[in-house]
Protein backbone atom coordinates (compact mmCIF):
# COMPACT_ATOMS: atom_id res chain seq x y z
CA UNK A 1 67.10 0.97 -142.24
CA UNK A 2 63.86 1.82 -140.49
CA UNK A 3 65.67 3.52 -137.96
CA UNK A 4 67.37 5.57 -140.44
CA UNK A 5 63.94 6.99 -142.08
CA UNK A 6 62.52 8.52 -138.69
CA UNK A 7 60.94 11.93 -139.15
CA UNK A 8 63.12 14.15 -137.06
CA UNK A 9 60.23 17.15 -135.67
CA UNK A 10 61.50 21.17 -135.92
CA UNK A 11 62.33 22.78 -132.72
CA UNK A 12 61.89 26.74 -132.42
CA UNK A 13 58.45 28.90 -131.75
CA UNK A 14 55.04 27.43 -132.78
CA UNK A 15 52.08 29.01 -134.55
CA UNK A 16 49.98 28.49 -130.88
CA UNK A 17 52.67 30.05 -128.56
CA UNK A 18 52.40 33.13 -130.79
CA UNK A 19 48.58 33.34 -130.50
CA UNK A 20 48.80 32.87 -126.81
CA UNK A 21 51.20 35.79 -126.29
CA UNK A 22 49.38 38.03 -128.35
CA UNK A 23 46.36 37.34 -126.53
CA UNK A 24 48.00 38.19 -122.76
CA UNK A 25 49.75 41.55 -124.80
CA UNK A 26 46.00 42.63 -125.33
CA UNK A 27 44.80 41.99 -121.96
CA UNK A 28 47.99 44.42 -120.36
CA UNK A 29 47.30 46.81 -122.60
CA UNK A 30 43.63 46.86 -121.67
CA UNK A 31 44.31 46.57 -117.81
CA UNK A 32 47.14 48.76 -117.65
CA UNK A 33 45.93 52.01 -118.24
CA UNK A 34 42.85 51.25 -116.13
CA UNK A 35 44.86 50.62 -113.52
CA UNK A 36 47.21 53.66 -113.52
CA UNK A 37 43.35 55.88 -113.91
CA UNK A 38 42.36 54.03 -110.68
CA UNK A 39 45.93 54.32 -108.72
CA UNK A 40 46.38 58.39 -110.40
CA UNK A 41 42.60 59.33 -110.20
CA UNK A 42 42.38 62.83 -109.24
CA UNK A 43 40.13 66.38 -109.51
CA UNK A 44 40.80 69.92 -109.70
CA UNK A 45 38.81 71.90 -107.45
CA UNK A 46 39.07 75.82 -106.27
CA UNK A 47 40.81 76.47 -103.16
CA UNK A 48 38.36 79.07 -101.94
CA UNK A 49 35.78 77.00 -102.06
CA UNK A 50 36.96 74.15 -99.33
CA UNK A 51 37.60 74.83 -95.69
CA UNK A 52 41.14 73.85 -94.66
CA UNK A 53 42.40 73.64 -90.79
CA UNK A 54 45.70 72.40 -88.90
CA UNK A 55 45.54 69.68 -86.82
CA UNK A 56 46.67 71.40 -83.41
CA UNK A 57 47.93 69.76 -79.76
CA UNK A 58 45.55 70.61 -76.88
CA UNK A 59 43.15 69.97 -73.99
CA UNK A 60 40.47 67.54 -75.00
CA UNK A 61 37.44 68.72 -73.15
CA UNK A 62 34.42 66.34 -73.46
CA UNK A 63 31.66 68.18 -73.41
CA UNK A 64 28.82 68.24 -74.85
CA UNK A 65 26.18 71.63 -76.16
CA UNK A 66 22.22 71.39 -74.94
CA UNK A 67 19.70 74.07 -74.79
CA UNK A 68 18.19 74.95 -71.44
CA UNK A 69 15.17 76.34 -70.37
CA UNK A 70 14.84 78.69 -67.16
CA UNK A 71 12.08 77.80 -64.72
CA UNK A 72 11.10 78.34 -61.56
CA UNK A 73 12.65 76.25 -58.81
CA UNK A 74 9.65 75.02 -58.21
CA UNK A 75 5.74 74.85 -59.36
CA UNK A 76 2.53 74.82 -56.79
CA UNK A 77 -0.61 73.45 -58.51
CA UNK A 78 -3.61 74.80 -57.22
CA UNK A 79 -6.41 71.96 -57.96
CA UNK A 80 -9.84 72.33 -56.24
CA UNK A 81 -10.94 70.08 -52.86
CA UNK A 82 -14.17 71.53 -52.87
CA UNK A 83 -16.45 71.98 -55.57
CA UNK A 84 -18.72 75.22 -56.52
CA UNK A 85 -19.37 77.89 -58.07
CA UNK A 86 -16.64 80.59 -59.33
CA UNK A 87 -18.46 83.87 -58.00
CA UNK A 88 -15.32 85.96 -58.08
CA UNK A 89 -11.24 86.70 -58.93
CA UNK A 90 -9.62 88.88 -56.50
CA UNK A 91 -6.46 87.93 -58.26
CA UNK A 92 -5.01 87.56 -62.41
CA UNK A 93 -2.22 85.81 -63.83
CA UNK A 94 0.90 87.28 -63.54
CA UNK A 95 0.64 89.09 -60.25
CA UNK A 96 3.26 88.40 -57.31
CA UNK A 97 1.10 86.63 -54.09
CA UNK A 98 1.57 86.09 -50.43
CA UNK A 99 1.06 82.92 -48.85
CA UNK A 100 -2.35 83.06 -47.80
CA UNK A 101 -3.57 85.58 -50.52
CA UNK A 102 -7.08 84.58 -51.56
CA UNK A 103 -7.06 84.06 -55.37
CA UNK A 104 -10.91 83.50 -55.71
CA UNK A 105 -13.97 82.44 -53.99
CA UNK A 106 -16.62 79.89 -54.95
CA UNK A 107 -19.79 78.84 -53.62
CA UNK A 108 -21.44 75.75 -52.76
CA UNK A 109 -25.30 76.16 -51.82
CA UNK A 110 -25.61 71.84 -51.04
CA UNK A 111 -22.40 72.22 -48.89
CA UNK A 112 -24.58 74.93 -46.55
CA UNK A 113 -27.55 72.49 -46.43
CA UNK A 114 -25.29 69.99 -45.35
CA UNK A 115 -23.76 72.39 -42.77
CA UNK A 116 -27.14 73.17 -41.43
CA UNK A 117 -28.49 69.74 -41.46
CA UNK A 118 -25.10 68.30 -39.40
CA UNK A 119 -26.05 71.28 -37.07
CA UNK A 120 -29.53 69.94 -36.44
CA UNK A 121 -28.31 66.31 -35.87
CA UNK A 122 -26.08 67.77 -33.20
CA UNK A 123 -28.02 70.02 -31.59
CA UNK A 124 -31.28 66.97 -31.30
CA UNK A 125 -28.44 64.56 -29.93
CA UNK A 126 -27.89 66.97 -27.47
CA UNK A 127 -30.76 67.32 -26.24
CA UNK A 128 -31.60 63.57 -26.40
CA UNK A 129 -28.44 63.23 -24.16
CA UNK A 130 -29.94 65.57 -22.04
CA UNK A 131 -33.33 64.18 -21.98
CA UNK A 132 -32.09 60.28 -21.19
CA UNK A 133 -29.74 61.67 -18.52
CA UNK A 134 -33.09 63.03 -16.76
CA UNK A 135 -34.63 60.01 -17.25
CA UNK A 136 -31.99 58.05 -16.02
CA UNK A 137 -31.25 60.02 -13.04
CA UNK A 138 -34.89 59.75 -12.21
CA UNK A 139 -34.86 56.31 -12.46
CA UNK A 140 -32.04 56.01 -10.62
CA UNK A 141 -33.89 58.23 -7.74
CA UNK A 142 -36.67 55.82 -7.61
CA UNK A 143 -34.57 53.09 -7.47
CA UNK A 144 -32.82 54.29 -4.44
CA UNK A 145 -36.23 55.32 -2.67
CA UNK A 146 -37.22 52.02 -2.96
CA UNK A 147 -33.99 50.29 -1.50
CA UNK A 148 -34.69 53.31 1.64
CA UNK A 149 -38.50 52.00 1.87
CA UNK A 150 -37.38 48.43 2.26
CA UNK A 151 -34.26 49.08 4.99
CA UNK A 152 -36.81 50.68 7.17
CA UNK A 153 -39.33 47.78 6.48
CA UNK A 154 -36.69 45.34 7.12
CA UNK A 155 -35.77 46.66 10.69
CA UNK A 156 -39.20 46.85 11.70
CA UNK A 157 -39.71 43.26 10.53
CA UNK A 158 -36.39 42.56 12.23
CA UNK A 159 -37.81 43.93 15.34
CA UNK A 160 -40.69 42.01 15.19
CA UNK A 161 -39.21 38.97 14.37
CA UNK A 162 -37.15 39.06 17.55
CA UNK A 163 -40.36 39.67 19.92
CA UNK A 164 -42.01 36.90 18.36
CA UNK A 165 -39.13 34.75 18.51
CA UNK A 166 -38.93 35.19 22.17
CA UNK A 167 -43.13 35.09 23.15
CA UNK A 168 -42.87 31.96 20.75
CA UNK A 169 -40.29 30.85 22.96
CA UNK A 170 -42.50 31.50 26.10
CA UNK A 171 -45.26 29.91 24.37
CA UNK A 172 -47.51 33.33 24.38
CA UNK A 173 -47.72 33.07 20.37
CA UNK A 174 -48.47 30.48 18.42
CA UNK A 175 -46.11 28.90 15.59
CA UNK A 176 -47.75 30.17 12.88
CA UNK A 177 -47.77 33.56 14.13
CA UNK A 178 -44.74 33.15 14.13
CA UNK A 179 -43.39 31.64 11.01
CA UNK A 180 -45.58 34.68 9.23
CA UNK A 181 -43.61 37.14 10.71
CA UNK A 182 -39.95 35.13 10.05
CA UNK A 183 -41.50 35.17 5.98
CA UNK A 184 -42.24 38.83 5.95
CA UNK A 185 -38.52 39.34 7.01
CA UNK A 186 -37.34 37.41 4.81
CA UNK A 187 -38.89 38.69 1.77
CA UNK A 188 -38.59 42.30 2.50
CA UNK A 189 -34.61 41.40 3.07
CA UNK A 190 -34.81 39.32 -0.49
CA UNK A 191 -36.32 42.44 -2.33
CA UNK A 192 -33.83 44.47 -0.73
CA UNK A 193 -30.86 42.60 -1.99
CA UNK A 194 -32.73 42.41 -5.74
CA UNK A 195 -33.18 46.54 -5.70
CA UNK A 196 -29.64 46.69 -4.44
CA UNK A 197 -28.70 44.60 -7.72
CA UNK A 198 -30.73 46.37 -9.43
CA UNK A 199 -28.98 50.05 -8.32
CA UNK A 200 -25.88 48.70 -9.70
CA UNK A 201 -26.91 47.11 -13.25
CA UNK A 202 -28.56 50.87 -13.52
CA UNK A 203 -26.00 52.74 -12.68
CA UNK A 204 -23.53 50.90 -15.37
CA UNK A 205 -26.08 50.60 -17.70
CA UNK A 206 -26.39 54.70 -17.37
CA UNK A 207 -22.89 55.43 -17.28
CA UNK A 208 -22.40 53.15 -20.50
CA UNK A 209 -25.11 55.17 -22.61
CA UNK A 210 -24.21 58.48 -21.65
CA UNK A 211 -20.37 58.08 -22.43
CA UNK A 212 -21.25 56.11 -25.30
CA UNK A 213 -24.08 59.15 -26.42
CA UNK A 214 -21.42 61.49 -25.49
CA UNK A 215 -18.77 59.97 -27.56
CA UNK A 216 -21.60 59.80 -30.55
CA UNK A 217 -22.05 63.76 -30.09
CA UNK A 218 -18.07 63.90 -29.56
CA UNK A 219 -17.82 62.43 -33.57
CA UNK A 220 -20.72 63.99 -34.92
CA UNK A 221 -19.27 67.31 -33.66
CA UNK A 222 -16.37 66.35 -35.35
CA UNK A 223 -17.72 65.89 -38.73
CA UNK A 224 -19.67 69.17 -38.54
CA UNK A 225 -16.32 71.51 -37.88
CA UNK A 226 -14.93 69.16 -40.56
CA UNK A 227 -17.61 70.33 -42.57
CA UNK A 228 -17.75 73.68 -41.72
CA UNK A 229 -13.63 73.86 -42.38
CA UNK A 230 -14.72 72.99 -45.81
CA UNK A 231 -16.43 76.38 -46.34
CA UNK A 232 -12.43 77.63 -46.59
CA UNK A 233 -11.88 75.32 -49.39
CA UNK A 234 -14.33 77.38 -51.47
CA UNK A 235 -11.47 80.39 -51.08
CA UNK A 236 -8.92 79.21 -52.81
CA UNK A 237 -5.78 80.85 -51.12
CA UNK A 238 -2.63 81.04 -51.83
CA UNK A 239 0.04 78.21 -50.68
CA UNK A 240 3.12 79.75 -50.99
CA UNK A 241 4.69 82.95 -51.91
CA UNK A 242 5.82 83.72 -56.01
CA UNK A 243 3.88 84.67 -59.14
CA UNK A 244 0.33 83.45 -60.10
CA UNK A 245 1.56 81.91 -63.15
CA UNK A 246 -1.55 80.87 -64.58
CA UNK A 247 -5.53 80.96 -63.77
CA UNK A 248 -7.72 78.92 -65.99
CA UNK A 249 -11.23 79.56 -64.01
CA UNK A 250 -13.78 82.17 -65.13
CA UNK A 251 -16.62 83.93 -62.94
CA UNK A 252 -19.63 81.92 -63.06
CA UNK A 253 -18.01 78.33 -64.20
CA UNK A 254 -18.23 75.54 -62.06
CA UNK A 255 -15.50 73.58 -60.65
CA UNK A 256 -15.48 70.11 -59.59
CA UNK A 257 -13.31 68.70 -57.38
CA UNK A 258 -9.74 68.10 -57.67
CA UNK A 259 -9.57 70.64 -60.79
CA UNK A 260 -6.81 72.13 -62.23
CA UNK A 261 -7.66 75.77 -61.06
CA UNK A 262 -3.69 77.54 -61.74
CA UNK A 263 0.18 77.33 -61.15
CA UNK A 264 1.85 79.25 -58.55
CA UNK A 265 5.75 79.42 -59.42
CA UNK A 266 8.21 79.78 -56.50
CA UNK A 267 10.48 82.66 -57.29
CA UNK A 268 12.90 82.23 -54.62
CA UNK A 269 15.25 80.98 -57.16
CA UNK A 270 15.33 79.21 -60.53
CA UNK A 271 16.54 76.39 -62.39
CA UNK A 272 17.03 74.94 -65.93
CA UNK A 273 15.48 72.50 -67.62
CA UNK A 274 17.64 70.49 -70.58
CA UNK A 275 16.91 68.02 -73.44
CA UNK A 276 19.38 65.79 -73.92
CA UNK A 277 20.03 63.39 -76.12
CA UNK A 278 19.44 59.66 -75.58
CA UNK A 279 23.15 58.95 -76.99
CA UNK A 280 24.54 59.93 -73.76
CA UNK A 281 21.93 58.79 -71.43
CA UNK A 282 24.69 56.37 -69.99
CA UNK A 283 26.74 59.33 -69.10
CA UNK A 284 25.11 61.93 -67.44
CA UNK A 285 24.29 61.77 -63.72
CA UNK A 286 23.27 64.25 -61.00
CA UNK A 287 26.36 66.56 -59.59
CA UNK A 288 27.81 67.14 -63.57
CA UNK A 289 29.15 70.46 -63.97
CA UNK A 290 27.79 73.16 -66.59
CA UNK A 291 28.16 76.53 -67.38
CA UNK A 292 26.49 79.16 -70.08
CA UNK A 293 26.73 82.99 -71.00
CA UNK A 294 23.96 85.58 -70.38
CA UNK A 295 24.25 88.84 -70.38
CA UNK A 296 28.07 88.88 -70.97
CA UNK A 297 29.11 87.23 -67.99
CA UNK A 298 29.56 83.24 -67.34
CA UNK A 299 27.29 81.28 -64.80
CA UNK A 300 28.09 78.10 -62.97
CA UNK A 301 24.98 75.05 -63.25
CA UNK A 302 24.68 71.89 -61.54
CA UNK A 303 22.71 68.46 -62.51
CA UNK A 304 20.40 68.10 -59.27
CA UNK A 305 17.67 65.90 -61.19
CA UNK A 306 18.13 63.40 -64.10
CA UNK A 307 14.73 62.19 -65.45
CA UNK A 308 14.67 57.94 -65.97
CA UNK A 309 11.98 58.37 -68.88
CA UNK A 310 13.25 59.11 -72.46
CA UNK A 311 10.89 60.13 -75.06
CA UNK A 312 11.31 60.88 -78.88
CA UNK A 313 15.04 60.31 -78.57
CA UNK A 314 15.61 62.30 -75.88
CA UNK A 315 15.42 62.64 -71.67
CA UNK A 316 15.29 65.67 -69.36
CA UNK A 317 17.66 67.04 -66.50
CA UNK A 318 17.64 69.56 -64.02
CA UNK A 319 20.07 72.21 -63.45
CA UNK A 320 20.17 74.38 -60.44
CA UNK A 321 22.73 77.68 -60.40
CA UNK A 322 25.79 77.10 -58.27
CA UNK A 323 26.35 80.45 -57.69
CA UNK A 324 25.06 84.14 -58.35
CA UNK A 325 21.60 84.14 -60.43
CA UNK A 326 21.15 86.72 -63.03
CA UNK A 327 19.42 89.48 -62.23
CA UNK A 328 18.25 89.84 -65.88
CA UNK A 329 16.74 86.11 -66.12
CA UNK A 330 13.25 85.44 -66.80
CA UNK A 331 11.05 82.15 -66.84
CA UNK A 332 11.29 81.12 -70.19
CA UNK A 333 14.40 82.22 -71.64
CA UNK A 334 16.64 79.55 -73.96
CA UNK A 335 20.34 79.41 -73.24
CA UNK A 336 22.95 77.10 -74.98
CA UNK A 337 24.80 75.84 -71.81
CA UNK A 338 27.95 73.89 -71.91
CA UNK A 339 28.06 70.13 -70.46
CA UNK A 340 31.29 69.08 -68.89
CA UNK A 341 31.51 65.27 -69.71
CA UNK A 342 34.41 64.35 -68.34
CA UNK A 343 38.14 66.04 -67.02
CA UNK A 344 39.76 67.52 -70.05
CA UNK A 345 42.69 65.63 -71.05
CA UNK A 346 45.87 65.98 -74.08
CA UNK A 347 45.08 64.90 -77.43
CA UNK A 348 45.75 65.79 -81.15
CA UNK A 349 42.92 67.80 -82.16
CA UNK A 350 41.03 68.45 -85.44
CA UNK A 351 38.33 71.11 -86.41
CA UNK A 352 35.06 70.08 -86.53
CA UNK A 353 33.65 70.04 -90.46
CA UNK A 354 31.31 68.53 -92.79
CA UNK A 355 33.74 65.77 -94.18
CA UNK A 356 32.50 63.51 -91.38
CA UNK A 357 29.28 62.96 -92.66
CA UNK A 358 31.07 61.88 -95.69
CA UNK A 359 33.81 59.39 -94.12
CA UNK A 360 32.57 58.45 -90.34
CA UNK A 361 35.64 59.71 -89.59
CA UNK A 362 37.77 56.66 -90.96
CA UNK A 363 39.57 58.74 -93.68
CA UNK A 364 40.31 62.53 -95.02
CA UNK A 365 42.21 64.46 -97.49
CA UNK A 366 45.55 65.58 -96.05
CA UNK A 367 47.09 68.47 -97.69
CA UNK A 368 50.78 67.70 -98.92
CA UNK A 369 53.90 69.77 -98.24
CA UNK A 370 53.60 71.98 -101.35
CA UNK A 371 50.31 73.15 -100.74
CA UNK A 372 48.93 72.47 -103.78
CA UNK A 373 47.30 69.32 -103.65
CA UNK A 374 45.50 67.12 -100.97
CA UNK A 375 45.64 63.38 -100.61
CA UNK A 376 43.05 60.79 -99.15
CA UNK A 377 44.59 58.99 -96.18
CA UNK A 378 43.01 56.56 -93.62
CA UNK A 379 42.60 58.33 -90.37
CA UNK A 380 40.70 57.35 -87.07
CA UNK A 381 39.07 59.71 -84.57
CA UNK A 382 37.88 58.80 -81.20
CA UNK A 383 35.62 61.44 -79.09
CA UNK A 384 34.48 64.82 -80.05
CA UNK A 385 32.45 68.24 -78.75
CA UNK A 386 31.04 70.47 -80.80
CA UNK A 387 34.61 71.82 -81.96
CA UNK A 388 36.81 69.21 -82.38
CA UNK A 389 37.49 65.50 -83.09
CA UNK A 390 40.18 63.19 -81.21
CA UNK A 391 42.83 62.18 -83.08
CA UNK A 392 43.85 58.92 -82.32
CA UNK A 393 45.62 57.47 -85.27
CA UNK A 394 46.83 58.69 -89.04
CA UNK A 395 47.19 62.36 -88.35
CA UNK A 396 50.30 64.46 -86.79
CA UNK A 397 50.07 67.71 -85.41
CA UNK A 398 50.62 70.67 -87.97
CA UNK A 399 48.90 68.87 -90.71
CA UNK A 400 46.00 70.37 -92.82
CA UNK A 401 42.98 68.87 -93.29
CA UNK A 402 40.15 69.48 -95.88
CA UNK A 403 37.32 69.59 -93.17
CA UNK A 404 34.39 71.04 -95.15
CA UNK A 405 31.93 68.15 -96.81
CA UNK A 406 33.18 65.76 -99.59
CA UNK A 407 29.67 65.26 -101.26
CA UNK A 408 30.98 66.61 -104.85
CA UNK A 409 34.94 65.21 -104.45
CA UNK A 410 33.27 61.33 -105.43
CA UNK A 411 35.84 59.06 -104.31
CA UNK A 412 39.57 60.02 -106.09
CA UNK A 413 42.19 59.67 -103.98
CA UNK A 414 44.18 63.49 -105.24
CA UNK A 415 43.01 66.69 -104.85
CA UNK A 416 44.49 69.37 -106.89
CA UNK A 417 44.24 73.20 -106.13
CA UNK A 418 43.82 75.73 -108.53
């Protein structure tokens, strides 16, 4: 009977199962229409007011755009070795000079005084040179009498040595007499053999202090034309031919030595000098081909020079003409020259334009077949010059691009024309 009075529970849809779906019907509805505003987000915008271009099939040419300066091939500094006085300008800045040209003279009053005073030493050790060598040679004269006084003494001594060597032998003279006369030789031949010495010691000794006062006079002379080539310093000449480019001196100032005095610039030929940017410091190297425009024509350049040091960002080069200079070209002219890179090579290509700024390049708005509306696509460009970007992925050739800047599109993904 127990069995029998079990409460059998109603099956079908609960009070909680209906609260549960209501609550996930709310969140769709809320959700939904966000998410077809983000997928269908879109703007109208004027057509006149965007810059559209095709993407086209070409020559990639890497190259890059600098600006040049023209300068002389080269630069002489004209710095002062000799310090003085400016007392006049025989030439001004700007006018063409010959090697050899004097520029301007100076003077130097101390340099004179030391002139005249090295003259003075020379001249007194000339004449002390001459003095000692009359001394000496004097000396030497005396010296030689003597050794002539003593050979005659000697043979007369000799002489009588022998007689009294043989009466001593014959017993006419006594020993003593003898032995005095032996002694006499002797000495006279012992004084004879010290002058002889003595002859020799003064006649090295004499030959050593002349050369070695001759060599003295030799240097001394030396220093004095050294000195006296130093009055040339105080006209500043010249070195090479070209244009006195600058003169910074004025009459009456005085310069000290190793001054800046001017520039001479070499006008044989000319050159141009480049900032480049540090980006493609790895890149450029001496023997890159360049080219620019003057005067309606196109000239060849070559990097001969590539400066190690970079500074604010940027480093210098040097670029020499390969072939005809301009008549027309002056020193300081600015020219936007053309820097070949690397060979040029095929490649989808699109326009340059402000977009990238916007994007890096990693995505655009690609206009659609009807040509009234652009959409955003992911793209990917590789290398660029100043007039177009490689295409290397998301873009096919004959396509238009919105290449002008994004800054007021925000971020929809449709663009529609109007």
């Amino acid at each position: 009977m127990e069995g029998m009075d079990r409460k059998i529970e109603k099956k079908g849809i609960r009070k909680k199962h209906i609260w549960i779906s209501a609550a996930v019907l709310l969140v769709l509805i809320l959700l939904i229409p966000a998410l077809l505003s983000r997928r269908l987000s879109k703007l109208n915008i004027d057509r006149e007011k965007i810059t559209i271009q095709e993407v086209v099939s070409g020559k990639y040419q890497d190259y890059i755009s600098v600006n040049g300066t023209v300068e002389p091939i080269a630069t002489v500094f004209l710095d002062a070795v000799e310090s003085g006085r400016v007392e006049e300008i025989l030439i001004e800045e700007g006018a063409v000079v010959e090697r050899g040209d004097i520029i301007l003279r100076l003077s130097n009053y101390n340099l004179l005084l030391e002139i005249s005073s090295n003259e003075a030493n020379v001249s007194r050790a000339i004449n002390d040179l001459k003095t000692a060598r009359i001394s000496l040679e004097n000396q030497n004269i005396q010296t030689r009498a003597r050794m002539l006084e003593l050979q005659f003494a000697l043979k007369k001594l000799e002489r009588q040595l022998l007689r009294n060597q043989e009466l001593y032998s014959a017993t006419h003279i006594s020993k003593e007499e003898y032995e005095i006369s032996r002694e006499q030789y002797d000495e006279t031949r012992l004084q004879l053999e010290l002058q002889q010495q003595k002859f020799l010691s003064d006649s090295v000794y004499i030959n050593t202090r002349i050369r070695a006062d001759e060599l003295s006079i030799e240097r001394m002379q030396s220093n004095l034309e050294l000195t006296r080539r130093r009055l040339q310093n105080l006209e500043i000449r010249a070195p090479v031919d070209g244009e006195l480019a600058s003169l910074n001196p004025e009459v009456g100032q005085v310069i000290n030595y190793g001054t800046r005095i001017g520039t001479v610039n070499v006008l044989d030929s000319y050159k141009m000098r480049v900032l480049i940017d540090e980006h493609y410091s790895t890149r450029i190297f001496r023997g890159l081909q360049a080219e620019f425009s003057f005067a309606g024509s196109t000239h060849d350049l070559v990097i001969t020079k590539v400066y190690p040091e970079i500074r604010n960002g940027t480093f210098v080069v040097d670029m020499e003409f390969a072939g005809d200079i301009p008549e027309q070209i002056r020193i300081g002219l600015t020219a936007r020259i053309r820097l070949e890179l690397d060979e040029s090579e095929d490649a989808l290509l699109l326009p340059r334009g402000g977009f990238y700024q916007s994007t890096g390049g990693q995505w655009a708005y690609v206009v659609d077949a009807s040509g009234d509306q652009a959409n955003k696509r992911n793209i990917r460009l590789g290398r660029q010059n100043p007039n177009y970007y490689e295409v290397l992925d998301g873009l096919a050739e004959g396509e238009q691009v919105i290449v002008s800047g994004y800054e007021n599109f925000g971020n929809v993904d449709k663009l529609i024309f109007r």
